[in-house]
Protein backbone atom coordinates (compact mmCIF):
# COMPACT_ATOMS: atom_id res chain seq x y z
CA UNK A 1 8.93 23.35 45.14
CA UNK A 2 10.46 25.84 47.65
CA UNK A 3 11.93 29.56 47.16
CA UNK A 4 15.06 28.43 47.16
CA UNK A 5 14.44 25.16 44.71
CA UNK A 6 12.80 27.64 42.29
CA UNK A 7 15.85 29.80 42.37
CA UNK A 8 18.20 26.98 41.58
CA UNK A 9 16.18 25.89 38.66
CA UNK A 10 15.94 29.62 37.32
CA UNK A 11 20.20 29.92 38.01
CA UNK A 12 20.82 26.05 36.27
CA UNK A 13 18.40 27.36 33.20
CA UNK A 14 19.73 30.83 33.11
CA UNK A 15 23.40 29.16 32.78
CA UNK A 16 22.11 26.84 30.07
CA UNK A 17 21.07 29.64 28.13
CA UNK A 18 23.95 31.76 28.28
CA UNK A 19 26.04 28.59 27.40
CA UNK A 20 24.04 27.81 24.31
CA UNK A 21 24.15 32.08 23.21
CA UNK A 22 28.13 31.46 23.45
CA UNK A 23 27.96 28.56 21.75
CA UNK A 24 26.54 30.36 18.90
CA UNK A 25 29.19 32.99 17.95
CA UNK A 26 31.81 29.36 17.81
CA UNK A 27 30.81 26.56 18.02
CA UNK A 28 33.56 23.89 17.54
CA UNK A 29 35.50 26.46 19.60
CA UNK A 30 33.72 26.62 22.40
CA UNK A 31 31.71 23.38 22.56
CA UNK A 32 34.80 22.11 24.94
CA UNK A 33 34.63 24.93 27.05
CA UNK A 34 30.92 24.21 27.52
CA UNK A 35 30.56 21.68 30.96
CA UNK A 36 33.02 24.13 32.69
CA UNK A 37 30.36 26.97 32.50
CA UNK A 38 27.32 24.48 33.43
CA UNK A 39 29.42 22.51 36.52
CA UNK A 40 29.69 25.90 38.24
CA UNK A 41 26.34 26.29 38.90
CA UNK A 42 24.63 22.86 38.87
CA UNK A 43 24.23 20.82 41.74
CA UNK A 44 27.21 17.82 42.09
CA UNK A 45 24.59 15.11 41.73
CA UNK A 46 22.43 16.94 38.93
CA UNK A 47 22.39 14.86 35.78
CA UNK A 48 25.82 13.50 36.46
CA UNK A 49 25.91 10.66 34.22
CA UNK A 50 24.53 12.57 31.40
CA UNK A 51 27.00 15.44 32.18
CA UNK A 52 29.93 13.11 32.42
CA UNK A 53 28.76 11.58 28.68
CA UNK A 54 28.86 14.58 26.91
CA UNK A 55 32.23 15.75 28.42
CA UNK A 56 33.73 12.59 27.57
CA UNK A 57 32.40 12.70 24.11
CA UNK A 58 33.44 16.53 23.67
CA UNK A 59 36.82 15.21 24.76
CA UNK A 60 37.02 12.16 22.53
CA UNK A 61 35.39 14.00 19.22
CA UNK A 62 33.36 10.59 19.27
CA UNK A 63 29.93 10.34 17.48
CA UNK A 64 27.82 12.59 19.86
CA UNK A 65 30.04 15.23 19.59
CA UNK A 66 29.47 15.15 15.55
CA UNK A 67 25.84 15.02 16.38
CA UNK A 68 26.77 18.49 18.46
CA UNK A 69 28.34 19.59 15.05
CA UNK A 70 26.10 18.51 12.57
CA UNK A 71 23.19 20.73 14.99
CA UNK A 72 25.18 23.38 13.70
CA UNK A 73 24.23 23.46 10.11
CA UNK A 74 20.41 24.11 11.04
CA UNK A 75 18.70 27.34 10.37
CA UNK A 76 19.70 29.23 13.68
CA UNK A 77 16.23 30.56 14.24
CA UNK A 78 14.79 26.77 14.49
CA UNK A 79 18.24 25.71 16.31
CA UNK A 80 17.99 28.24 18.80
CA UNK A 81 14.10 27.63 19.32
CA UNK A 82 14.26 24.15 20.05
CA UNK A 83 17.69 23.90 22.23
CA UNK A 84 15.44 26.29 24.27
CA UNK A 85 11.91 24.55 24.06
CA UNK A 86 13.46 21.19 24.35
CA UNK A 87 16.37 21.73 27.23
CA UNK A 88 15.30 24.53 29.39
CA UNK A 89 11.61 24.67 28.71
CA UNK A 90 11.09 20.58 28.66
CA UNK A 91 13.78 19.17 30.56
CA UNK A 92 14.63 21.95 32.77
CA UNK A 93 11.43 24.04 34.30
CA UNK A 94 9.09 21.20 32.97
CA UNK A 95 10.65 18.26 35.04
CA UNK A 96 10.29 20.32 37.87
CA UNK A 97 7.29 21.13 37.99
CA UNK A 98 5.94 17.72 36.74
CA UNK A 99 7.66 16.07 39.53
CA UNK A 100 5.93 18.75 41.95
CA UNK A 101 2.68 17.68 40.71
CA UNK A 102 3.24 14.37 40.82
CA UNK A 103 4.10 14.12 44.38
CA UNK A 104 0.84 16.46 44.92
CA UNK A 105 -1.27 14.29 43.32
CA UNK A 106 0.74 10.99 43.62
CA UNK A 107 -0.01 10.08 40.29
CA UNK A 108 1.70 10.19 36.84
CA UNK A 109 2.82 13.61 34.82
CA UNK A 110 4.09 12.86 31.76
CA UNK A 111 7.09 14.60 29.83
CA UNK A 112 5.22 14.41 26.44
CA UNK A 113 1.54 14.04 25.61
CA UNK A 114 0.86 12.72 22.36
CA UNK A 115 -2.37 13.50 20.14
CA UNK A 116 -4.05 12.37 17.22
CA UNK A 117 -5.17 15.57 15.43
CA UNK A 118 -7.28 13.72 12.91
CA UNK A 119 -7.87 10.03 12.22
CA UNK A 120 -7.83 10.93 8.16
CA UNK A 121 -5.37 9.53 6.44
CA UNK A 122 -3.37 9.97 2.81
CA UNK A 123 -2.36 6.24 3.49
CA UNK A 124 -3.75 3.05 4.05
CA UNK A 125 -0.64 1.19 5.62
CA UNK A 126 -0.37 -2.72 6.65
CA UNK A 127 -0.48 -3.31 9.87
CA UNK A 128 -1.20 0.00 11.45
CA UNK A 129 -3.73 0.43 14.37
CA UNK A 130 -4.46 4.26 13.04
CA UNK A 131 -6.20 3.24 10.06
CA UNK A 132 -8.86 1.50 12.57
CA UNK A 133 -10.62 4.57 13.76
CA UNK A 134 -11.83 5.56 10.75
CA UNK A 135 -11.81 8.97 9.00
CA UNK A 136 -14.03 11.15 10.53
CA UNK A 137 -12.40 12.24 13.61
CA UNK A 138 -11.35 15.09 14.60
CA UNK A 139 -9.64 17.20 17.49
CA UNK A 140 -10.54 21.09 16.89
CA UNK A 141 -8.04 23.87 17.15
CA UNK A 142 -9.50 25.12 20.72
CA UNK A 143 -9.19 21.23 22.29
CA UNK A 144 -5.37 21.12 21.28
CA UNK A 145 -4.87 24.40 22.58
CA UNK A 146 -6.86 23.73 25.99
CA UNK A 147 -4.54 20.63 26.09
CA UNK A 148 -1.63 22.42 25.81
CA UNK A 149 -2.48 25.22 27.70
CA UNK A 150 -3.71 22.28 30.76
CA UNK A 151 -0.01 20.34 29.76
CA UNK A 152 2.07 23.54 30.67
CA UNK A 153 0.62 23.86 33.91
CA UNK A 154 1.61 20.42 34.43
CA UNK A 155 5.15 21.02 33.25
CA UNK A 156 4.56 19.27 30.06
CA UNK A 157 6.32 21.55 26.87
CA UNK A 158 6.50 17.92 24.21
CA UNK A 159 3.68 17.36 22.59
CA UNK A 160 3.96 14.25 19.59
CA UNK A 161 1.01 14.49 16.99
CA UNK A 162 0.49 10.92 16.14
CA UNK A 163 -2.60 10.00 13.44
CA UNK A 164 -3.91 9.90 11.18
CA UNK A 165 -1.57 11.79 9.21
CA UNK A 166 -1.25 14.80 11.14
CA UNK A 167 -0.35 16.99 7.99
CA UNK A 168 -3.62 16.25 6.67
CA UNK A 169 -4.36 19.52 9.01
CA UNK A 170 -0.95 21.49 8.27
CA UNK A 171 -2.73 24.79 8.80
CA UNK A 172 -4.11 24.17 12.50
CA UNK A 173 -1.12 22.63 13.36
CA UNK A 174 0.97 25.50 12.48
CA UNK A 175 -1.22 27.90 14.59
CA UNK A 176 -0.57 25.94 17.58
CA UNK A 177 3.08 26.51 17.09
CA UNK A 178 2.28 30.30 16.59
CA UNK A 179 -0.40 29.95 19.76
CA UNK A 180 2.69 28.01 21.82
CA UNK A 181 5.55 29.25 21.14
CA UNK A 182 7.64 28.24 24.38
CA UNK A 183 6.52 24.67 23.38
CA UNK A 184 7.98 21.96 21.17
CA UNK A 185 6.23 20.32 18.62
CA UNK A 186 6.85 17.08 16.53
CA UNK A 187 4.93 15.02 14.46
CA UNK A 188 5.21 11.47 13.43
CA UNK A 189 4.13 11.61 9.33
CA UNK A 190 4.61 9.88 5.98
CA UNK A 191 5.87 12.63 4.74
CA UNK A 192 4.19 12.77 1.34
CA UNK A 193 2.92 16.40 2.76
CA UNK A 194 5.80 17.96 2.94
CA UNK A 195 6.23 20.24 0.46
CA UNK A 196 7.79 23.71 -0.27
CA UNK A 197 5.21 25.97 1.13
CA UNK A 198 5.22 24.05 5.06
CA UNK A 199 9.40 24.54 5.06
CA UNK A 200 8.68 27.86 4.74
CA UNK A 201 5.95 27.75 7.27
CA UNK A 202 8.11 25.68 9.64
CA UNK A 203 11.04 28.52 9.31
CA UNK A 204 8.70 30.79 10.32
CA UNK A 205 7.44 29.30 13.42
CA UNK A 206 10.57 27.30 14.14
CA UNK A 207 8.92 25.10 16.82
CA UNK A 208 8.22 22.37 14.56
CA UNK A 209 10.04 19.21 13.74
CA UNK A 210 8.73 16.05 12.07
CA UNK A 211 9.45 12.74 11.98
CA UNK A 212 9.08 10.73 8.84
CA UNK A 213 7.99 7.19 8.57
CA UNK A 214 10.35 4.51 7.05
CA UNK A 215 10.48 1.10 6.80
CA UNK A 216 14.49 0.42 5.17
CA UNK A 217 14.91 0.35 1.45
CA UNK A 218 12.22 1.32 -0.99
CA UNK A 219 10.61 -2.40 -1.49
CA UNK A 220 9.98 -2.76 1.87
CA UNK A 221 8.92 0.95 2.80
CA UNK A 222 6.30 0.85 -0.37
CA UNK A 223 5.66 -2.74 0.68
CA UNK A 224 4.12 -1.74 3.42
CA UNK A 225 2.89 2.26 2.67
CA UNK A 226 2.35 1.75 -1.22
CA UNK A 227 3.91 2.42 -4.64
CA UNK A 228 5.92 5.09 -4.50
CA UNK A 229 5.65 6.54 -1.00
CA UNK A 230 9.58 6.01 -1.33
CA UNK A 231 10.74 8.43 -3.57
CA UNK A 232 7.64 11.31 -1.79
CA UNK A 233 9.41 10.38 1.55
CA UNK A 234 13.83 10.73 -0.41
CA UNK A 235 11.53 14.58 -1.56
CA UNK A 236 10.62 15.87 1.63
CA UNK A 237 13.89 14.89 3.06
CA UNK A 238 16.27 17.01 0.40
CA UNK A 239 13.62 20.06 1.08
CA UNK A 240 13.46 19.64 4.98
CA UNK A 241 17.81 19.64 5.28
CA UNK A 242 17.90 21.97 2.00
CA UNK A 243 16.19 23.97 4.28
CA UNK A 244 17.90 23.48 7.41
CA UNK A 245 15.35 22.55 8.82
CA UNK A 246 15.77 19.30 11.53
CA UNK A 247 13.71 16.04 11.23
CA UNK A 248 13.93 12.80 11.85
CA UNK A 249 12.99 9.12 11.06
CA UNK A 250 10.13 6.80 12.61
CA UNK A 251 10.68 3.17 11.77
CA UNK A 252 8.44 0.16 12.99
CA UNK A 253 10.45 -2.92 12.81
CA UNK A 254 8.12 -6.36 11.58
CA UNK A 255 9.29 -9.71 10.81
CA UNK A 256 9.23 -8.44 7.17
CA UNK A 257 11.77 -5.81 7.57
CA UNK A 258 14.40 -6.34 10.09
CA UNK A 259 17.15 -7.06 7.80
CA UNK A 260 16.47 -3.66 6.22
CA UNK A 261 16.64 -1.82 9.12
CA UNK A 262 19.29 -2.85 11.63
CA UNK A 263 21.94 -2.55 8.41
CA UNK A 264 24.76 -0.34 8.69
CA UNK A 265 23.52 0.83 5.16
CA UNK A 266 19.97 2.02 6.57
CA UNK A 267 21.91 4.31 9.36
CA UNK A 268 24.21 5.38 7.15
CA UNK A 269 21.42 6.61 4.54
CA UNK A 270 19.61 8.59 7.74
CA UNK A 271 22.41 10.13 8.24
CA UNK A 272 23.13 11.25 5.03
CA UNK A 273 19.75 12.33 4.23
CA UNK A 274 19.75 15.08 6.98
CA UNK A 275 17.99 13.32 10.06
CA UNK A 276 19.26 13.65 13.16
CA UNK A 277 17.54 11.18 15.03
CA UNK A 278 15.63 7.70 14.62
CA UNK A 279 12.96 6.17 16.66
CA UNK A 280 12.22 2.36 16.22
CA UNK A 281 9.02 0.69 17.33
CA UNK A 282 8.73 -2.51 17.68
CA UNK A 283 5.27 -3.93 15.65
CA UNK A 284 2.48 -4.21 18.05
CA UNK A 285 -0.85 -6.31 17.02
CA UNK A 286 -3.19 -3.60 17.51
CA UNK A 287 -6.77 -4.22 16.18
CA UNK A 288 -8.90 -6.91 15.75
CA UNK A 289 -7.06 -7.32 11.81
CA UNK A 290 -3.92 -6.76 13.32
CA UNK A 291 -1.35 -9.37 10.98
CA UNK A 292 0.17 -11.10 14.22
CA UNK A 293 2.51 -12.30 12.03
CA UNK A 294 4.38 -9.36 11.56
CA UNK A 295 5.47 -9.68 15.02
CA UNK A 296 9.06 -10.19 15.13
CA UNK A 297 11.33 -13.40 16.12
CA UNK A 298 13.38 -13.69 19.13
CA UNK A 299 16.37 -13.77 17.07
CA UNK A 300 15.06 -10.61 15.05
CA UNK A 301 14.38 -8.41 18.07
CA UNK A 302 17.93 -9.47 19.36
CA UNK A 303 19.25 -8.06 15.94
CA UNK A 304 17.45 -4.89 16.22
CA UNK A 305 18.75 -5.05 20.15
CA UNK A 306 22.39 -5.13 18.87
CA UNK A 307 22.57 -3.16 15.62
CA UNK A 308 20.57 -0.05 17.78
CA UNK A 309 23.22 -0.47 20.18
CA UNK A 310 25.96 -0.63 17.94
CA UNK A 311 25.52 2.41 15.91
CA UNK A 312 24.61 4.42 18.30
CA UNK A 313 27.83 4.44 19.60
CA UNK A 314 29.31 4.90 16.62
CA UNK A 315 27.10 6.87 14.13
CA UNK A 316 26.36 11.08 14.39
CA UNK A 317 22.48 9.93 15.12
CA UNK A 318 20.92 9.73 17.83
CA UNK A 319 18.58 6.15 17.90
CA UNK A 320 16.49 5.06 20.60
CA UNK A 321 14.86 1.40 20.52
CA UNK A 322 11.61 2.27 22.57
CA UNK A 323 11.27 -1.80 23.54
CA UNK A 324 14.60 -2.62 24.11
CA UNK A 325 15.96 0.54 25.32
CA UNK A 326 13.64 0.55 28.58
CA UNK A 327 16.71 -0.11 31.05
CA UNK A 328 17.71 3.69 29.75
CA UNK A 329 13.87 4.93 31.41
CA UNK A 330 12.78 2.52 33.85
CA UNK A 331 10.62 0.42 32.66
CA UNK A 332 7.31 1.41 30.79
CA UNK A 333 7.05 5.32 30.01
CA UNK A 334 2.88 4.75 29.44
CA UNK A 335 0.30 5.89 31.88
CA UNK A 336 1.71 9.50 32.27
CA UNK A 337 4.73 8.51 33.32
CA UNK A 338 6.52 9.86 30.77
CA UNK A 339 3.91 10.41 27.68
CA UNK A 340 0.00 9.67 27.72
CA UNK A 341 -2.34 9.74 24.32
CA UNK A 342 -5.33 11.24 23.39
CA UNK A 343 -7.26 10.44 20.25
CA UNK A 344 -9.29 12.09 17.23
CA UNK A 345 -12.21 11.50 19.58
CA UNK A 346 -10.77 13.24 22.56
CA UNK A 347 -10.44 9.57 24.69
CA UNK A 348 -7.39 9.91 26.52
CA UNK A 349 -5.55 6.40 26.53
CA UNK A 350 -2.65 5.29 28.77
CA UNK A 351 -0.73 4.17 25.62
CA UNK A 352 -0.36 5.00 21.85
CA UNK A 353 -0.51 1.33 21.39
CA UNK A 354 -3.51 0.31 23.67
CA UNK A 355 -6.69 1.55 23.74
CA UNK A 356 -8.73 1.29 26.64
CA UNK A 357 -9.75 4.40 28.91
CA UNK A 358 -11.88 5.76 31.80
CA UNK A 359 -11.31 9.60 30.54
CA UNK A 360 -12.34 11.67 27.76
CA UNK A 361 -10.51 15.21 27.28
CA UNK A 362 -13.83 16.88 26.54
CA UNK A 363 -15.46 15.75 30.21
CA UNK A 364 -12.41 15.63 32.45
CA UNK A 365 -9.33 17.91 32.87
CA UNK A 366 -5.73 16.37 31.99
CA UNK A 367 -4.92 15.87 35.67
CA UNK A 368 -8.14 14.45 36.47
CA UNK A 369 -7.76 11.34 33.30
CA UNK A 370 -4.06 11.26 35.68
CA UNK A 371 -5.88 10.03 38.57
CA UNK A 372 -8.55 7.96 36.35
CA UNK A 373 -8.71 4.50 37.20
CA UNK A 374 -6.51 2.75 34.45
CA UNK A 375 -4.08 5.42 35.00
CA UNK A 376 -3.76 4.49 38.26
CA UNK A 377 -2.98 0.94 37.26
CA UNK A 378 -0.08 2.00 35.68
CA UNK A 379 0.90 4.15 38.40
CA UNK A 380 0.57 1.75 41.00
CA UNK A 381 2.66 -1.15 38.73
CA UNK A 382 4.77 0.62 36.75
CA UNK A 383 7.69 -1.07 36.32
CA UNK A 384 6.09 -4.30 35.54
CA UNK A 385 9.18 -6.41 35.03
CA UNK A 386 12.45 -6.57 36.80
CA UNK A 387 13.73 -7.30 33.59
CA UNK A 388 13.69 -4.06 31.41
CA UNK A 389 13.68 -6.02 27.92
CA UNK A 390 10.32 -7.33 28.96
CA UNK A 391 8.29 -3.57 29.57
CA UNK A 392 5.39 -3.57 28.37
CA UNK A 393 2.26 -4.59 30.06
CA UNK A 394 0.79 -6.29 26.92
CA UNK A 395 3.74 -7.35 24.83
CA UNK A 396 5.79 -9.15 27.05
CA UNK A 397 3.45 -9.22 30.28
CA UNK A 398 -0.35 -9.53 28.72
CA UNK A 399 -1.42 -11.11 31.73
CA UNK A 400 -1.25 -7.90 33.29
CA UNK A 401 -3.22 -5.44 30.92
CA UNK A 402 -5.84 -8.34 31.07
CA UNK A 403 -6.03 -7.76 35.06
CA UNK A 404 -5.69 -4.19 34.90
CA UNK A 405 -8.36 -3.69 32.34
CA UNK A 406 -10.63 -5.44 34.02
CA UNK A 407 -9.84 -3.98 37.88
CA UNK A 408 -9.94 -0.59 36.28
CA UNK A 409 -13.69 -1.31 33.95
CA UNK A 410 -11.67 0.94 30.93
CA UNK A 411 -13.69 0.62 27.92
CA UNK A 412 -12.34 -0.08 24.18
CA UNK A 413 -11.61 4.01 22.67
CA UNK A 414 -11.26 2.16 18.84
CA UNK A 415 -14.98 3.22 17.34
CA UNK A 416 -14.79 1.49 14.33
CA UNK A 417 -14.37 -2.34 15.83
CA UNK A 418 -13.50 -2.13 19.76
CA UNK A 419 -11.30 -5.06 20.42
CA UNK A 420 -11.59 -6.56 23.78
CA UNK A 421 -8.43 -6.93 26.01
CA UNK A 422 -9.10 -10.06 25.81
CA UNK A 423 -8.61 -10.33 22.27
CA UNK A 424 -5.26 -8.12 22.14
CA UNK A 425 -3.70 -10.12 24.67
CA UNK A 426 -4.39 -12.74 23.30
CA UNK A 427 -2.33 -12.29 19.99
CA UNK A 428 0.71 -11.49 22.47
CA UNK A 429 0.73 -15.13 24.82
CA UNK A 430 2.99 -16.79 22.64
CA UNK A 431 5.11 -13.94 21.80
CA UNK A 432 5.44 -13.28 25.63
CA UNK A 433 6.41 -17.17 26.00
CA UNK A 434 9.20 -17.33 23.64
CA UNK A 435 10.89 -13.89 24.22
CA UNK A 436 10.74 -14.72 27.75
CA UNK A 437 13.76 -17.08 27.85
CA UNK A 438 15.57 -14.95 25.16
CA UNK A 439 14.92 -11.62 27.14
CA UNK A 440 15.65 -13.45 30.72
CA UNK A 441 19.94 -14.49 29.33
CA UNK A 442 19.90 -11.38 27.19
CA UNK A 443 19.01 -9.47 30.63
CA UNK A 444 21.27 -11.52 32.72
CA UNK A 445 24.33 -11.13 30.39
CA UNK A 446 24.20 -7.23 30.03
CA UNK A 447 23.79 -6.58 33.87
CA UNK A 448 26.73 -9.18 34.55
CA UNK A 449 28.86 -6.80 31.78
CA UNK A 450 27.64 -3.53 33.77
CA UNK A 451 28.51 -4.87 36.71
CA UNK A 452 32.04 -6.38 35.64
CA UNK A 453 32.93 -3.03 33.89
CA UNK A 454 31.35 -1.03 37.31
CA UNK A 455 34.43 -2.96 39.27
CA UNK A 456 37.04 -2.33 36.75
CA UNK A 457 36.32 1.36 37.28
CA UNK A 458 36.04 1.87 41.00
């Protein structure tokens, strides 16, 4: 990046921080006022879209603007951390420099880098890949810190603790926060940790935001994490927004729950629990006792596809299907191109949701596992369909993780029972098959709407 890109960054995130300190002293006064103080200084073409979206919503008082609102009612401290963190630190000076490094290199830099911090476990949940590795692993307080300190200089400021259950090391992970303070942290968890003393500990360090499994309605959230989980998960929710303190939902979608969780009810309840956003996953067979036949229907991916659509235009959440939402990101985000995962063990995988790698964190640097072999696979065929409801190189495309695998020799990182690719890709031929056909007239008939509503405009 030249002398004069780097000052343009520094104005654009100088301007964004002097427009979030005057949003503070009013906000519902001067959130309109807002995109008048950021379109002076930013580039014509920077961010348009997004830029047009949020003055249309501040105009219209729609959903997102609510969301604005409802950001509000956090503890300022944590508000004030993460707006900063997340927008100028992450999306702002981060993306820069990651795409600086990336053209360096040519190879991936992701956004986010997500790590297991343990493979322990309070739970024992059906159906999820975690509970594979076993219990004894480990990631020490100096190898998350080296991986953070190795992620900055790569422009990464995310970083997603995955498990495991992460809490199962609250301490540590608060002294990362304390260690990082220009990052942000958040956590995927069950939530049955949360307690009194870590809201206290996450008003303290204010860079630290989790985000609670759920799977709908208490029969099919204990159905699936055991009796009672429920009612620990409704606890830590009244403390966390009692607290003002943000968080927000993780929900993997099965043939078992769908119904549950594409209801108006189930946003509705988010919402009125205190989250402020929802992630849903789509059920991957990951493992060699992976229950394929939680994998969802056609029609049941469609529903989620609609419902996630629905409310998000209408409901003060923000929701983000990460299988059918892939139009919004291109394609796959694996690889490094947008996130990358590193286990208990240190192996640093291309996804969260397959396991096979040429790189381990405590024999190679971050940017060297970058330019690894099966990194480079996804580098060099990311996206790997045309059609973005069919991302993912093993879901809808195994064909391709088979080949890739294989060209790039990545070994198996599950200890406990390494499952061939073979094996995995297997489970996800048929699935492929019949969402094909689905996904192909779904695609069709939402880029014939985009374009018909493009021509209506010009």
């Amino acid at each position: 990046m030249g002398i004069v890109d780097k000052a343009k960054q520094a104005a654009i995130a100088a301007t964004v921080t002097k427009a979030l300190d005057y949003l503070e002293k009013d906000p519902e006064t001067n959130i309109p006022k807002i995109m008048e103080m950021v379109d002076k200084v930013t580039p014509d073409g920077w961010y348009a879209g997004q830029r047009n979206a949020i003055r249309h919503s501040i105009e219209a008082k729609d959903n997102w603007y609510q969301l604005i609102l409802r950001m509000y009612q956090l503890d300022a401290g944590v508000r004030q951390t993460f707006f900063r963190n997340f927008i100028v630190n992450a999306s702002l000076k981060g993306s820069a420099t990651q795409e600086k490094v990336s053209e360096e290199n040519d190879c991936n830099v992701p956004w986010a880098i997500l790590l297991d911090p343990t493979s322990a476990c309070n739970l024992h949940c059906t159906g999820c890949w975690a509970a594979e590795y076993g219990h004894k692993l480990n990631l020490d307080l100096e190898t998350i810190d080296s991986i953070v300190k190795q992620g900055k200089e790569l422009g990464t400021y995310m970083y997603i603790y995955t498990g495991g259950e992460p809490l199962v090391r609250k301490k540590e992970l608060i002294k990362i926060c304390e260690m990082n303070p220009d990052c942000e942290f958040l956590s995927f968890t069950n939530g049955t940790l949360i307690d009194e003393e870590f809201c206290q500990e996450m008003l303290r360090v204010k860079n630290f935001v989790p985000a609670i499994s759920l799977e709908g309605t208490e029969a099919t959230t204990d159905g699936r994490r055991g009796d009672g989980v429920y009612q620990k998960v409704m606890h830590a929710m009244e403390l966390l927004k009692s607290h003002g303190l943000p968080f927000g939902v993780s929900t993997c979608y099965t043939s078992a729950n769908v119904d549950a969780v594409s209801s108006e009810e189930y946003f509705d309840h988010l919402i009125e629990c205190g989250a402020y956003f929802a992630w849903f996953f789509h059920y991957m067979p990951v493992g060699n006792d992976a229950a394929a036949d939680l994998l969802p229907t056609p029609e049941q991916r469609i529903k989620m596809y609609d419902s996630v659509r629905r409310f998000r235009a209408t409901k003060s959440l923000f929701t983000m299907d990460f299988q059918n939402d892939a139009e919004y990101v291109g394609g796959c985000i694996a690889g490094g191109r947008r996130y990358l995962h590193i286990n208990a063990n240190g192996d640093i995988d291309p996804c969260v949701f397959i396991h096979f790698s040429n790189a381990n964190i405590k024999e190679c640097t971050l940017l060297e596992a970058l330019k690894s072999p099966i990194f480079m696979e996804y580098h060099k065929g990311q996206p790997f369909n045309k059609n973005m409801l069919r991302p993912c190189p093993m879901l809808e495309n195994p064909e391709l993780l088979r080949k890739m695998v294989e060209r790039a020799g990545a070994k198996s990182t599950d200890l406990q029972s390494p499952e061939t690719a073979e094996h995995l890709c297997a489970k996800c031929d048929h699935y492929a098959e019949v969402w094909k056909k689905q996904a192909d007239e779904l695609w069709s008939e939402s880029q014939a709407k985009k374009a018909a509503k493009k021509s209506t405009t010009c």
